[in-house]
Protein backbone atom coordinates (compact mmCIF):
# COMPACT_ATOMS: atom_id res chain seq x y z
CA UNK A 1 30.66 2.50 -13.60
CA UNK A 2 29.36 3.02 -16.63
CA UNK A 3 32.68 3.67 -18.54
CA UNK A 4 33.80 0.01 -17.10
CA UNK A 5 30.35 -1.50 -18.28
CA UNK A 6 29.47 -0.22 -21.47
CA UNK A 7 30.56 3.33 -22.63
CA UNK A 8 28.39 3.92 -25.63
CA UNK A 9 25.57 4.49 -22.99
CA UNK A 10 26.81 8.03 -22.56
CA UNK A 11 25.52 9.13 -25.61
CA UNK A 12 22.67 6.54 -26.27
CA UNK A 13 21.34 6.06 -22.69
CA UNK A 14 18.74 9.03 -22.10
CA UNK A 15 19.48 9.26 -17.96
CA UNK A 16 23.43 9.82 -19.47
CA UNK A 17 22.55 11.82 -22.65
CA UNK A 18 23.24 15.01 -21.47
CA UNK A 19 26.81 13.83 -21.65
CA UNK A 20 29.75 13.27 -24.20
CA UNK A 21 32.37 10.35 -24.35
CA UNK A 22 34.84 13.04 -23.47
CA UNK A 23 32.92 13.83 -19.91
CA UNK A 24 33.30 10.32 -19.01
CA UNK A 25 37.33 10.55 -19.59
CA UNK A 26 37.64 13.08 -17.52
CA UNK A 27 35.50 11.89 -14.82
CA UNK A 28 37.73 8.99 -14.74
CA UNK A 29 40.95 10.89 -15.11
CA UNK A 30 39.62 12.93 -12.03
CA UNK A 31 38.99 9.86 -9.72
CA UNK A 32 42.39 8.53 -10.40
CA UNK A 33 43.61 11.99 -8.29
CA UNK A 34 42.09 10.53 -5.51
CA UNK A 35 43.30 7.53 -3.38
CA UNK A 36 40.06 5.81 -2.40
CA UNK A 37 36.11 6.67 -3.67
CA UNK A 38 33.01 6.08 -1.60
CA UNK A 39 29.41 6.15 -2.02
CA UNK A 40 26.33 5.93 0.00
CA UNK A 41 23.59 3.57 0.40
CA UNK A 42 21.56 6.49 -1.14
CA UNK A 43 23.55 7.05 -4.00
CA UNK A 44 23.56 3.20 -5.04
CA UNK A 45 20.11 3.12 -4.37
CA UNK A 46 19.34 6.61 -6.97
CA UNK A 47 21.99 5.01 -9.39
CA UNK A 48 19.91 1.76 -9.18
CA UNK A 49 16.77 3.80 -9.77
CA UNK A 50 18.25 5.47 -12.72
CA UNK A 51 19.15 2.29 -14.34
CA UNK A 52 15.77 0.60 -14.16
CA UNK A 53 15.11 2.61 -18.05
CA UNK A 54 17.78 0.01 -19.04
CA UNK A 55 15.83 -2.08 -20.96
CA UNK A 56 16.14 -6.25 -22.05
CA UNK A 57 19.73 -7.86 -21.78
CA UNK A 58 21.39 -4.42 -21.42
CA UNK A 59 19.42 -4.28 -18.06
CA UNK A 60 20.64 -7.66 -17.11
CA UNK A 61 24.16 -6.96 -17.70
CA UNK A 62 24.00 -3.78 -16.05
CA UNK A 63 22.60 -5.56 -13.25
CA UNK A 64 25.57 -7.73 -12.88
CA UNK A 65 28.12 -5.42 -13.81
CA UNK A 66 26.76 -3.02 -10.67
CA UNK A 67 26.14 -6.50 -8.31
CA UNK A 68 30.03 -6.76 -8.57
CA UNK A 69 31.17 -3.26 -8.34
CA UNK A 70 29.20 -2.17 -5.51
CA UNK A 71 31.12 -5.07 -4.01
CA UNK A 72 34.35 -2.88 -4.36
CA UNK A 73 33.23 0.13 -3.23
CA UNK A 74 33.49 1.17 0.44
CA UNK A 75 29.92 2.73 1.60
CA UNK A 76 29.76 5.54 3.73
CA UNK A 77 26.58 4.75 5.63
CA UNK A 78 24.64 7.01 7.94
CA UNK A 79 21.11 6.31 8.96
CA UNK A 80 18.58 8.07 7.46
CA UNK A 81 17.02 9.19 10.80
CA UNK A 82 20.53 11.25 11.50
CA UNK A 83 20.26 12.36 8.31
CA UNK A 84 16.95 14.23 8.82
CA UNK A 85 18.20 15.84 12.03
CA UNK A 86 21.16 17.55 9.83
CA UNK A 87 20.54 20.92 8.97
CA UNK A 88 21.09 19.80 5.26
CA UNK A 89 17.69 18.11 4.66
CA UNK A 90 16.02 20.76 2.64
CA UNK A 91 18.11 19.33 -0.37
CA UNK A 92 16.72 15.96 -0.12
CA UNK A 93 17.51 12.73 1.91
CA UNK A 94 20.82 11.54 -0.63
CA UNK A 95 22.23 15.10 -1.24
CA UNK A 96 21.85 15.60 2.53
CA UNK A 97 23.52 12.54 3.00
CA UNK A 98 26.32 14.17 0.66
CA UNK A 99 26.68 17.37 2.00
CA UNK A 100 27.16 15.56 5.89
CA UNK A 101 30.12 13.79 3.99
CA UNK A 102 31.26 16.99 2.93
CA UNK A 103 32.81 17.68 5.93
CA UNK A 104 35.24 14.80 5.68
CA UNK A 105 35.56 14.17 1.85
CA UNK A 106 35.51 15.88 -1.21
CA UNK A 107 32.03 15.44 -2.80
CA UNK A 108 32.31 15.16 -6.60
CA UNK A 109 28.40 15.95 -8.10
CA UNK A 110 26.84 17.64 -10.90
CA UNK A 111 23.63 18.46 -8.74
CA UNK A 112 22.53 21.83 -7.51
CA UNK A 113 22.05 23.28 -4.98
């Protein structure tokens, strides 16, 4: 989303620091592989999270930018309760909710475990 919204925030944004212009490229190279991308209610919430450091009008704009895309994007929603029966929980209620997915999609993350 971020490549769509305002790409200098790779290198400037501290949450996306970590990364280089070039990461972002590739990223987006890698999704176009794929027919359709999906997210969670989880995921949107963390990316949300992430993006309250956005500070002033960038904050604003982000705001919108995200309104609209998460308008696009299919969810993949399972309740949270489910999610704490899985065996995955030990990794935490979204990466759970990723690794259930697993079984069905392929899961594209930079977390570990």
């Amino acid at each position: 989303m971020v490549r769509q919204f305002r790409p200098e925030l790779v290198t400037t944004f501290k949450r996306l620091n970590s990364f280089q212009t070039e990461d972002i490229e590739l990223l987006a190279e890698t999704l176009r592989l794929f027919s359709a991308v999906r997210t969670t209610p989880h995921v949107l919430t963390e990316v949300s999270n992430l993006a309250n450091s956005l500070h002033g009008r960038v904050k604003e704009d982000w705001s919108e930018h995200f309104s609209r895309q998460i308008q696009v994007i299919p969810e993949e929603w399972t309740s949270a309760a489910t999610i704490a029966k899985g065996v995955f929980m030990w990794l935490g209620l979204t990466d759970a909710a990723l690794a259930a997915l697993a079984t069905t999609h392929v899961i594209l993350t930079l977390d570990s475990p």
